[in-house]
N, C-alpha and C. Protein backbone atom coordinates (compact mmCIF):
# COMPACT_ATOMS: atom_id res chain seq x y z
N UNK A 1 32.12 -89.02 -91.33
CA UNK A 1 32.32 -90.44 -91.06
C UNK A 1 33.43 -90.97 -91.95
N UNK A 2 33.87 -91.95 -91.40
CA UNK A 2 35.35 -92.41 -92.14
C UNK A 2 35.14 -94.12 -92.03
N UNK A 3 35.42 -94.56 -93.32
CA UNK A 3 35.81 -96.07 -92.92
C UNK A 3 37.19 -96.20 -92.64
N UNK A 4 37.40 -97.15 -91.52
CA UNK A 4 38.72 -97.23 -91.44
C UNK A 4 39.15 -98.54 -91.93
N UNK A 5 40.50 -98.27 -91.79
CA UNK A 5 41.59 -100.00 -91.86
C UNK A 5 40.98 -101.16 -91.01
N UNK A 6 41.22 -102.42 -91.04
CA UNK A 6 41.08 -103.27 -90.15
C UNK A 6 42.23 -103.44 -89.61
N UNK A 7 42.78 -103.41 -88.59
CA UNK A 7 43.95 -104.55 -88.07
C UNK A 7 44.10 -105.69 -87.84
N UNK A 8 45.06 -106.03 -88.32
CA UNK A 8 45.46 -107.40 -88.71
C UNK A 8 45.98 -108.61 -87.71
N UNK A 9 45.41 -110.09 -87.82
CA UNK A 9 46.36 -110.66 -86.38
C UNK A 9 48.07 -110.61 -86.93
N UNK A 10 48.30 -110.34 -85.47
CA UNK A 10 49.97 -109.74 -85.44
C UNK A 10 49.73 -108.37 -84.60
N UNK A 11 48.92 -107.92 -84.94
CA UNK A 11 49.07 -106.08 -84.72
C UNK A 11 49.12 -106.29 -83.01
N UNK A 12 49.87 -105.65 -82.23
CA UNK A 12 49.72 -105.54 -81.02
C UNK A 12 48.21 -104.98 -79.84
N UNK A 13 47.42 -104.04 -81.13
CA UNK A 13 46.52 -103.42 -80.71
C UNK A 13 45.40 -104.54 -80.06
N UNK A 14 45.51 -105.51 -80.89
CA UNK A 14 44.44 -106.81 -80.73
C UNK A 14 44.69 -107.56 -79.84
N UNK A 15 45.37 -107.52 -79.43
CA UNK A 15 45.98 -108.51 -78.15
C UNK A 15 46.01 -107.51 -76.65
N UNK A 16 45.37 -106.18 -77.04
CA UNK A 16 45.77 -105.81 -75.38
C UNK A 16 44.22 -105.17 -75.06
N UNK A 17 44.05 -105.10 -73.74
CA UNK A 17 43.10 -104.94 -72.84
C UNK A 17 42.72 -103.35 -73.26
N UNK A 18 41.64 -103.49 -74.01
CA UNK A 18 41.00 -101.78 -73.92
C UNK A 18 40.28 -101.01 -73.13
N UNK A 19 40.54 -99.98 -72.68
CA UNK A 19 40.39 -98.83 -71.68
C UNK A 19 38.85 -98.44 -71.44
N UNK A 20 38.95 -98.39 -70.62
CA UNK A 20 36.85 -98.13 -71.05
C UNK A 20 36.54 -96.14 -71.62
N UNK A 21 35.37 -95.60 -71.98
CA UNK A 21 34.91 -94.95 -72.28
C UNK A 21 34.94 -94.20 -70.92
N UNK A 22 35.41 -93.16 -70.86
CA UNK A 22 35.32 -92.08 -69.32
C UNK A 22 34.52 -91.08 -69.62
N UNK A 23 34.42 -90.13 -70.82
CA UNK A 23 33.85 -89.13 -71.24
C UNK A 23 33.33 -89.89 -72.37
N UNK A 24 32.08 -89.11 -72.40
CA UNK A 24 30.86 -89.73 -73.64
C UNK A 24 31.25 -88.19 -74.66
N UNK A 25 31.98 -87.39 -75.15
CA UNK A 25 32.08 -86.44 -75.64
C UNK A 25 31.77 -86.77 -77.65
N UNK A 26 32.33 -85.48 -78.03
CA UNK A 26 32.45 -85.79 -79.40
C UNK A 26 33.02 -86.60 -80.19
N UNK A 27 34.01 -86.50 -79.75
CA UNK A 27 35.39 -88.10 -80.32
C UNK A 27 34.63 -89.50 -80.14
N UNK A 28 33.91 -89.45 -79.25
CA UNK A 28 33.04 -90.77 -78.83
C UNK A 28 32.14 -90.78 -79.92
N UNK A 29 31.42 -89.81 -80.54
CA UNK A 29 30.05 -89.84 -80.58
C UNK A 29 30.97 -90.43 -82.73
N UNK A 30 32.22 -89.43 -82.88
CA UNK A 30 33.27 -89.55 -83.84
C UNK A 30 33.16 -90.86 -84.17
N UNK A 31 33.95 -91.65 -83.00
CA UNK A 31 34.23 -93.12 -83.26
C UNK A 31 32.97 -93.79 -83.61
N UNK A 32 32.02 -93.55 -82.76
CA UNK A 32 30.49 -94.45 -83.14
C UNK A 32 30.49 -94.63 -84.20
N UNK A 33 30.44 -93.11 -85.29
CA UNK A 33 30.37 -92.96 -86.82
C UNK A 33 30.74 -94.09 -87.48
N UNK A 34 32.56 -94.15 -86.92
CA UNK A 34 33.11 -94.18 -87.66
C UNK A 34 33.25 -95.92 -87.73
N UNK A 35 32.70 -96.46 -86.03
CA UNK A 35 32.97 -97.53 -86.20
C UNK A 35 31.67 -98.23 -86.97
N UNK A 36 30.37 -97.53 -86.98
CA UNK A 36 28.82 -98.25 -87.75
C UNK A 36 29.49 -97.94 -89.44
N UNK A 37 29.93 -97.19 -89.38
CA UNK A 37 30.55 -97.00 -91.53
C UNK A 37 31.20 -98.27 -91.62
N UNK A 38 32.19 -98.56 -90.52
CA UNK A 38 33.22 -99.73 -91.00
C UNK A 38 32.29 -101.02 -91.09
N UNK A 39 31.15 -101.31 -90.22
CA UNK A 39 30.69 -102.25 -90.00
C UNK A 39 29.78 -102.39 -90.79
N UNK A 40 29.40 -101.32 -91.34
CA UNK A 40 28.04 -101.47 -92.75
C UNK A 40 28.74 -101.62 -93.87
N UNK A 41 30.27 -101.25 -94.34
CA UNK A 41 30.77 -101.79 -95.56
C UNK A 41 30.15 -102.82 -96.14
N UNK A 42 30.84 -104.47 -95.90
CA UNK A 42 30.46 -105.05 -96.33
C UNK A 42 29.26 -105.93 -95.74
N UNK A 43 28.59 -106.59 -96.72
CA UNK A 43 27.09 -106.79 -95.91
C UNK A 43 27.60 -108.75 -95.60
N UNK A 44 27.39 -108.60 -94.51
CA UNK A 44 27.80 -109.95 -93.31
C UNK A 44 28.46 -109.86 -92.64
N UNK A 45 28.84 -108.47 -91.72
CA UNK A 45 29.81 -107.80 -90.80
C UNK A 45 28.95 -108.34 -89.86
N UNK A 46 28.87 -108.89 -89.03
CA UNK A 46 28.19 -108.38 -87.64
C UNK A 46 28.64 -107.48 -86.75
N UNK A 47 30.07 -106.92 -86.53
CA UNK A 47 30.27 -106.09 -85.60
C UNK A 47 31.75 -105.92 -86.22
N UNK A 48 32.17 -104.68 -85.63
CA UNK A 48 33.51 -103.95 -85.29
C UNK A 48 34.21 -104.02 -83.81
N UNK A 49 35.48 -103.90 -83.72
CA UNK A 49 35.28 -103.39 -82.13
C UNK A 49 36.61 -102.83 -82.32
N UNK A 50 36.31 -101.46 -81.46
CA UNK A 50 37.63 -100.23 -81.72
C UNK A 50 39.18 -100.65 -81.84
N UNK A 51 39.61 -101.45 -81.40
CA UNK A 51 40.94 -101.75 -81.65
C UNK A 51 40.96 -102.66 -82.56
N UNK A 52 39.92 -103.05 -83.29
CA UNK A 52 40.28 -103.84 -84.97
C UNK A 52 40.44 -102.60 -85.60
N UNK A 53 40.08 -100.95 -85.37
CA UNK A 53 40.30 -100.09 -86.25
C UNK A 53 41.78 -99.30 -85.22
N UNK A 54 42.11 -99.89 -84.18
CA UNK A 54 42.90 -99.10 -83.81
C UNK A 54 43.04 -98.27 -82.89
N UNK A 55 42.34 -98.30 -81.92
CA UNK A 55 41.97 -97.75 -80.92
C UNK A 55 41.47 -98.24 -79.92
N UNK A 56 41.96 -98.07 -78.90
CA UNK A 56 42.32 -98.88 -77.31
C UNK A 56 41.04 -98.68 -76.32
N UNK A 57 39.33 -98.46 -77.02
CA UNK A 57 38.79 -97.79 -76.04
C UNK A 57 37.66 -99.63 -76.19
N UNK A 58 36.84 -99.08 -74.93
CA UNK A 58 36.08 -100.89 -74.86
C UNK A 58 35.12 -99.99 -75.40
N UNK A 59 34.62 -100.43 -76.74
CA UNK A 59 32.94 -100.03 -77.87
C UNK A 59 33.07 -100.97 -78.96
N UNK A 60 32.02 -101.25 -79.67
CA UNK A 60 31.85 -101.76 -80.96
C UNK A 60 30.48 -101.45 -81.77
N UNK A 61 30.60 -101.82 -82.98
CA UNK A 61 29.42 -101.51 -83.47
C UNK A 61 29.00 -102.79 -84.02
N UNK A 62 27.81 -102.81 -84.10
CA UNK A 62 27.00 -104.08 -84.33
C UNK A 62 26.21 -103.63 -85.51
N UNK A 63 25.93 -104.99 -86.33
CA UNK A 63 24.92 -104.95 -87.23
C UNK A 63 24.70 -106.22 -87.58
N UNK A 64 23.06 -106.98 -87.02
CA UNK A 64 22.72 -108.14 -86.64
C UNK A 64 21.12 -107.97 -86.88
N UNK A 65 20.72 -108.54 -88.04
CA UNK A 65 19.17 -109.16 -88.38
C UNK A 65 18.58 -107.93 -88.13
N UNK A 66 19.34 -106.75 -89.10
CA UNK A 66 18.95 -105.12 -89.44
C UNK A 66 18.68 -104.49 -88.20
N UNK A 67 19.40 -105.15 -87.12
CA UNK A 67 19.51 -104.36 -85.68
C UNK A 67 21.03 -103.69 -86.14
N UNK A 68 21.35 -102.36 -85.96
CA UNK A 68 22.72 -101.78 -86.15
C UNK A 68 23.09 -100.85 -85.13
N UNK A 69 23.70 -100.56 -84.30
CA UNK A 69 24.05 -99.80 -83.46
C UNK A 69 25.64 -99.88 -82.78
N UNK A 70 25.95 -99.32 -81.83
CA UNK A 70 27.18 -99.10 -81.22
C UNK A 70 26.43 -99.64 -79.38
N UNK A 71 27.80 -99.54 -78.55
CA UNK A 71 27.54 -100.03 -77.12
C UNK A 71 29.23 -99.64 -76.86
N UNK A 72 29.21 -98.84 -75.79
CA UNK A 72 30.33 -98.29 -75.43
C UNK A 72 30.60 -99.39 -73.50
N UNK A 73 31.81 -99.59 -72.98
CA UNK A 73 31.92 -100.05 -71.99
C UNK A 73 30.98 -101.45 -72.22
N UNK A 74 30.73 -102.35 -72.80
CA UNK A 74 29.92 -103.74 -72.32
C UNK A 74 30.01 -104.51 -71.83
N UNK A 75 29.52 -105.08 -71.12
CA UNK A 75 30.37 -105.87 -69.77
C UNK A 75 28.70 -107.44 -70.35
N UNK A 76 29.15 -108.50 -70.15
CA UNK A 76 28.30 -109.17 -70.94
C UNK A 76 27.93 -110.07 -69.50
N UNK A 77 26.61 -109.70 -69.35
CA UNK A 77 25.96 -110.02 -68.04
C UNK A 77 25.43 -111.55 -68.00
N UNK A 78 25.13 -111.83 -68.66
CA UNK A 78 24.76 -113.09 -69.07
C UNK A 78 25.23 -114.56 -70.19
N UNK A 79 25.49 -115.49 -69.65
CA UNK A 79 25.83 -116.85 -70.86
C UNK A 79 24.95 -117.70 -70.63
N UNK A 80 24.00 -117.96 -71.34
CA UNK A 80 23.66 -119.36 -71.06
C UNK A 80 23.06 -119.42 -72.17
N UNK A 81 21.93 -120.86 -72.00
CA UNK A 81 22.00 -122.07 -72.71
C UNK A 81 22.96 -122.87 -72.82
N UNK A 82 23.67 -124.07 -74.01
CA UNK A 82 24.19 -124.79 -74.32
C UNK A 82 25.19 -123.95 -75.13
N UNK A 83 26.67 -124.35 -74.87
CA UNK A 83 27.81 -123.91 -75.53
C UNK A 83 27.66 -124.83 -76.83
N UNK A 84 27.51 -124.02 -77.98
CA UNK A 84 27.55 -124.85 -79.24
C UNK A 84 28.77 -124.67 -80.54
N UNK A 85 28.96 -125.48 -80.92
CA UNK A 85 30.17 -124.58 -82.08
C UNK A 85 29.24 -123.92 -83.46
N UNK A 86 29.73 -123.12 -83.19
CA UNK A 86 29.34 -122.15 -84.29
C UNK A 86 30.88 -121.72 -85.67
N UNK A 87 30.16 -121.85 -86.82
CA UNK A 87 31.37 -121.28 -87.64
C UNK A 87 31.32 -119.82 -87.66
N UNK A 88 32.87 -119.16 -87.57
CA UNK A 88 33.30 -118.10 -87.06
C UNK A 88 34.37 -117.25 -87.71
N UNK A 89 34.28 -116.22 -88.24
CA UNK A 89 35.25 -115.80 -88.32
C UNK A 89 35.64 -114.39 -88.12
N UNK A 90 36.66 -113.82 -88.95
CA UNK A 90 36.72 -112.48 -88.07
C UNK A 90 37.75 -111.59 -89.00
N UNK A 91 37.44 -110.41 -89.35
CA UNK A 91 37.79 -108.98 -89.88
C UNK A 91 39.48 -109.09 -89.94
N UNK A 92 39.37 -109.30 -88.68
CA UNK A 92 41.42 -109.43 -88.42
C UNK A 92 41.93 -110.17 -88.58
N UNK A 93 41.08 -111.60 -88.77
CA UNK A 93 41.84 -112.94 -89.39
C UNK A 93 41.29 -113.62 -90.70
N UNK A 94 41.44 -112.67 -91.61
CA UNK A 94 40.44 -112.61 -93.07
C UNK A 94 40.76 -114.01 -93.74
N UNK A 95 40.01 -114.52 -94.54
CA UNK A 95 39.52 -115.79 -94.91
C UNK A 95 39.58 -117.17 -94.68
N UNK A 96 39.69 -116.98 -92.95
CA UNK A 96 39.53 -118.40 -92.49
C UNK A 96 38.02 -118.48 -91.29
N UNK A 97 37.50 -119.49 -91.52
CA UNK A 97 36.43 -119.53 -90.73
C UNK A 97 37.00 -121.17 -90.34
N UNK A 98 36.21 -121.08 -88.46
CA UNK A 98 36.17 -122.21 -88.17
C UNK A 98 35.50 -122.89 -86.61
N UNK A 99 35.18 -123.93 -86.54
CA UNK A 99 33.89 -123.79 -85.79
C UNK A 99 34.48 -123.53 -84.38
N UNK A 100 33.94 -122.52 -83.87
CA UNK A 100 34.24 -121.92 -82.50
C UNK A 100 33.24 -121.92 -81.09
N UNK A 101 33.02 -122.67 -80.39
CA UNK A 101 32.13 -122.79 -79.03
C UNK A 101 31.66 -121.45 -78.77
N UNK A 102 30.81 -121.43 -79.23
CA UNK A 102 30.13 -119.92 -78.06
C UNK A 102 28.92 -120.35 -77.63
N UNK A 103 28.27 -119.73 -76.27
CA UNK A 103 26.88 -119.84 -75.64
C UNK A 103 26.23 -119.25 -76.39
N UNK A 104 24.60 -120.11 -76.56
CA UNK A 104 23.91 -119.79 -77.87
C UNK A 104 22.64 -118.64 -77.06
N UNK A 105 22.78 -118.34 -76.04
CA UNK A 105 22.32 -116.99 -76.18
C UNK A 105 23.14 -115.98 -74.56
N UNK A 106 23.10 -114.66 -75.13
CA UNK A 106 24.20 -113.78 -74.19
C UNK A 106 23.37 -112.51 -74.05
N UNK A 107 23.73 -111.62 -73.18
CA UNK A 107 23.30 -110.47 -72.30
C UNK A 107 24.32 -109.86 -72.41
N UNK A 108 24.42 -108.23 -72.67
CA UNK A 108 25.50 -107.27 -72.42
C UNK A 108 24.70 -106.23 -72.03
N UNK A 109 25.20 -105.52 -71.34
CA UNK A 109 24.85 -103.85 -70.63
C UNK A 109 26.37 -103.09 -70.92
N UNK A 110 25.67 -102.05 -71.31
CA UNK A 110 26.73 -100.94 -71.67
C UNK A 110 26.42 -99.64 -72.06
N UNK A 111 26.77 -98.64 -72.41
CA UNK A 111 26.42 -97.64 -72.86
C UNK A 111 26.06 -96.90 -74.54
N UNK A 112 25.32 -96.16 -74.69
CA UNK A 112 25.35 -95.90 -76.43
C UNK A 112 26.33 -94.59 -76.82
N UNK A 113 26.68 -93.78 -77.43
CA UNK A 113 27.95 -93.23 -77.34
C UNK A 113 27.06 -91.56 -77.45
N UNK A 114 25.96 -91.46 -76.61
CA UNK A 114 25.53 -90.39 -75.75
C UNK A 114 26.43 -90.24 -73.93
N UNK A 115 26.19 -91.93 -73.90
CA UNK A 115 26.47 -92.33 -71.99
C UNK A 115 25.40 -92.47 -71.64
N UNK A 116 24.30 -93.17 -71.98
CA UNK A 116 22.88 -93.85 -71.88
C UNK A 116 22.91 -95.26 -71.52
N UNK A 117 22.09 -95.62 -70.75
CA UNK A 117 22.82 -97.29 -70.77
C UNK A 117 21.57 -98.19 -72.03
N UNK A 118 22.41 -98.65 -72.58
CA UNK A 118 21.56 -99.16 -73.01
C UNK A 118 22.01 -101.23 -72.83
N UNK A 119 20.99 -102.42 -73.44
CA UNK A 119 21.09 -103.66 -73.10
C UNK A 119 21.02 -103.87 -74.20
N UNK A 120 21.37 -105.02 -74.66
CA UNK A 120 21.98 -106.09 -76.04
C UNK A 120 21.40 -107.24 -75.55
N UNK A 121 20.63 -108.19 -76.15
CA UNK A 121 20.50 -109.37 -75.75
C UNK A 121 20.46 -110.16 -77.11
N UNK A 122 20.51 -111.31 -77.30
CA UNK A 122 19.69 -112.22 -78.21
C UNK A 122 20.50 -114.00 -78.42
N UNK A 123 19.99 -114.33 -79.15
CA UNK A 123 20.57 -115.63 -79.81
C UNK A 123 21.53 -115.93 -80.73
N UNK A 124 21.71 -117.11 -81.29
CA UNK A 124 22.00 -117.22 -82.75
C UNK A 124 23.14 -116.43 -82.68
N UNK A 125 23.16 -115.63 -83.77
CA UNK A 125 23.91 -114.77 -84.60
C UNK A 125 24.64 -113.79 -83.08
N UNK A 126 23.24 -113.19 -82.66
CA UNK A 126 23.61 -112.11 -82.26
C UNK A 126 24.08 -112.67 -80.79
N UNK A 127 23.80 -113.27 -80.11
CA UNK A 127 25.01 -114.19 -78.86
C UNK A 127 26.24 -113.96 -79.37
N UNK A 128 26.81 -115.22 -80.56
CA UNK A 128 27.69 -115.32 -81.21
C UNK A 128 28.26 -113.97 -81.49
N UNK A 129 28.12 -112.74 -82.18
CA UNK A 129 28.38 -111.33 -81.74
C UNK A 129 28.89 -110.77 -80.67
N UNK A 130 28.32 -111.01 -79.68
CA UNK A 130 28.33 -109.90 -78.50
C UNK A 130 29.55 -110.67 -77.77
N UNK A 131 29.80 -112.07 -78.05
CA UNK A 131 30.25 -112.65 -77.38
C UNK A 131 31.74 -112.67 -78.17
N UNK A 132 31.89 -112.41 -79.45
CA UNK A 132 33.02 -112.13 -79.98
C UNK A 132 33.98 -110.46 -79.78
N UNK A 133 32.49 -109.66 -80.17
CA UNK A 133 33.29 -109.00 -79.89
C UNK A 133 33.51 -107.99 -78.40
N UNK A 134 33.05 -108.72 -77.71
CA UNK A 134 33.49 -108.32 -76.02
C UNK A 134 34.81 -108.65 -75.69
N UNK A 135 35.07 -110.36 -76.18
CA UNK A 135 36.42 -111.07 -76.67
C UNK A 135 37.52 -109.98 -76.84
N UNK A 136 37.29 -109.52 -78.43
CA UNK A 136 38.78 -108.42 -79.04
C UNK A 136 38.38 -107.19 -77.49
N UNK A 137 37.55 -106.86 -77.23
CA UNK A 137 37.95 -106.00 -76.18
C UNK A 137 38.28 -106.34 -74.87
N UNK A 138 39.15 -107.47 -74.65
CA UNK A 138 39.67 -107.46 -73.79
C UNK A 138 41.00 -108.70 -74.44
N UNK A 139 41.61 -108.30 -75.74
CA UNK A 139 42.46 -108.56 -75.58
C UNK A 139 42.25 -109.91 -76.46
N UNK A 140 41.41 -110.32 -77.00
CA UNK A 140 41.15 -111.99 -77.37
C UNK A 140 40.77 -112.04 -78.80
N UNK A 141 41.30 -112.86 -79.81
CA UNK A 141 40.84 -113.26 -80.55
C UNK A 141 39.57 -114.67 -80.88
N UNK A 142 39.02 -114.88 -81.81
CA UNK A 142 38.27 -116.48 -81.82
C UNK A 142 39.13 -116.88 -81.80
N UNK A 143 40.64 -117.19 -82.14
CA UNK A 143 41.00 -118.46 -82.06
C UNK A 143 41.82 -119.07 -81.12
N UNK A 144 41.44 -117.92 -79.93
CA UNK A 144 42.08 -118.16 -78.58
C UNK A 144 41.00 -118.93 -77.91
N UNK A 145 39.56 -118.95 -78.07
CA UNK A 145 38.54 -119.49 -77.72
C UNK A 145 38.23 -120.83 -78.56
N UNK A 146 39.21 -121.54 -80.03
CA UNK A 146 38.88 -123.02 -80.25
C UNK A 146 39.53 -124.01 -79.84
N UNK A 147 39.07 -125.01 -79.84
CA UNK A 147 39.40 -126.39 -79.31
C UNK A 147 40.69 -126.77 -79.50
N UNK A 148 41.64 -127.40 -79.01
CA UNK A 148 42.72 -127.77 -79.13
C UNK A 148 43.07 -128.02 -80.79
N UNK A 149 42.70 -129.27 -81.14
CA UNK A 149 42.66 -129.80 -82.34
C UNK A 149 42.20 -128.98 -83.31
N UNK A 150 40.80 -128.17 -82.84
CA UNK A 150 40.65 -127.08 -84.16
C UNK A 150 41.27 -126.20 -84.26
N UNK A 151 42.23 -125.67 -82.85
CA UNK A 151 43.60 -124.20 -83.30
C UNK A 151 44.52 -124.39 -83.77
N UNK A 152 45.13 -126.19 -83.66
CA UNK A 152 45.76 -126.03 -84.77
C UNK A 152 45.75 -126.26 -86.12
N UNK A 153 44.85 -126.50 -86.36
CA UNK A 153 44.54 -126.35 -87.63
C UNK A 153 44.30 -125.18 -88.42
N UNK A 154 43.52 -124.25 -87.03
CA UNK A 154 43.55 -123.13 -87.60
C UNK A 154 44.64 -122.00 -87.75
N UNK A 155 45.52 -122.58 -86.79
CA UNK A 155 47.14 -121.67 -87.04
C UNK A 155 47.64 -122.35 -88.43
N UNK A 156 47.65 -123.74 -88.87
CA UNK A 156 48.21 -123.78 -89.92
C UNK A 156 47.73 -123.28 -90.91
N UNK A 157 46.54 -122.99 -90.99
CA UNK A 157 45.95 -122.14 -92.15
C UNK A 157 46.02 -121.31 -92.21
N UNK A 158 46.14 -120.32 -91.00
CA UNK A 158 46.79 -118.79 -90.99
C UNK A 158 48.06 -119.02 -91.21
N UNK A 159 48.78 -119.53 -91.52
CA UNK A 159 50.51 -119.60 -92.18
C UNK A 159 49.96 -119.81 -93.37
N UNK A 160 49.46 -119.98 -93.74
CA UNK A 160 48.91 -120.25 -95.69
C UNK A 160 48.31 -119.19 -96.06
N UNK A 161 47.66 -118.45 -95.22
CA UNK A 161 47.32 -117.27 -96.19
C UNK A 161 47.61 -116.38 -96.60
N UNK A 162 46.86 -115.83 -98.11
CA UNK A 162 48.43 -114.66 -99.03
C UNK A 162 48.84 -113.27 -97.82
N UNK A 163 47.37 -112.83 -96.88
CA UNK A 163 47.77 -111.46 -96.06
C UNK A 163 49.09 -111.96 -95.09
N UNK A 164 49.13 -113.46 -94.44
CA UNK A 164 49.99 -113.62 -93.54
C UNK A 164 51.11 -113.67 -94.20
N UNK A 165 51.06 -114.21 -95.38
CA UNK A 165 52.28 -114.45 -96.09
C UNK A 165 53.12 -113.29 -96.42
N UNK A 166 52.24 -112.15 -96.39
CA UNK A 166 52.80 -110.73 -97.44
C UNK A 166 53.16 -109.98 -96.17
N UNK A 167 52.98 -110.37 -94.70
CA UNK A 167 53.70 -109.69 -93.58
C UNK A 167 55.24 -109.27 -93.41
């Protein structure tokens, strides 16, 4: 198992549409590893998703109210309740948080990195999760998902910070 790098906003990897899982093989079962190590580092990760480490495939790993696992291909079957803002932030856009609309509870179906299907559901936290990082796999950051008035604020604060600055 390997922790990897995060990628950074800017990186091209984060902005493009990832490929789904075709073969459930070893490299798969590899990445799982490698993406639950990255995501257990530090403790208040909720999730990874392969092209924050660099890699173009649709999986992530989760770790949410000592639920921890991976989900390969997730396609998020369900939104509802009430869209609420939640504060948010994210691995690739390091030390800015800010309150971001997500549906306060979500559904995903997908696979575990056997090729099993397995389901994701919950609230809270873990909505807010599934619903982010389904987002980076297809190409999206949170702060393509805040409010007018709160993105820009939040772009000006990403021009203030020392990682954007040291680009």
């Amino acid at each position: 198992m390997t922790i990897r790098e995060i990628r950074l906003f800017g990186d091209p990897v984060l902005k493009s549409v990832c490929d789904p899982v075709t073969v459930f093989d070893g490299k798969v079962a590899l990445l799982a590893q490698d993406l639950i190590e990255t995501t257990s580092l530090i403790s208040g990760r909720a999730g990874v998703a392969a092209n924050q480490i660099g890699v173009g495939l649709r999986g992530f790993a989760y770790s949410v109210n000592g639920n921890v696992g991976v989900i390969f291909n997730p396609k998020i079957t369900v939104l509802s309740g009430e869209r609420v803002l939640m504060q948010e932030g994210c691995l690739s856009v390091p030390d800015l948080w800010h309150e971001t609309p997500r549906y306060s509870y979500a559904k995903a179906e997908g696979f575990d990195a056997s090729g099993n299907p397995i389901e994701l559901e919950g609230s809270g936290l873990m909505a807010q999760m599934l619903q982010h990082e389904c987002d980076h796999l297809d190409g999206l950051l949170y702060l393509d998902r805040l409010e007018p008035a709160e993105r820009k604020i939040a772009m000006s604060n990403l021009r203030k910070t020392e990682w954007f600055l040291k680009r």
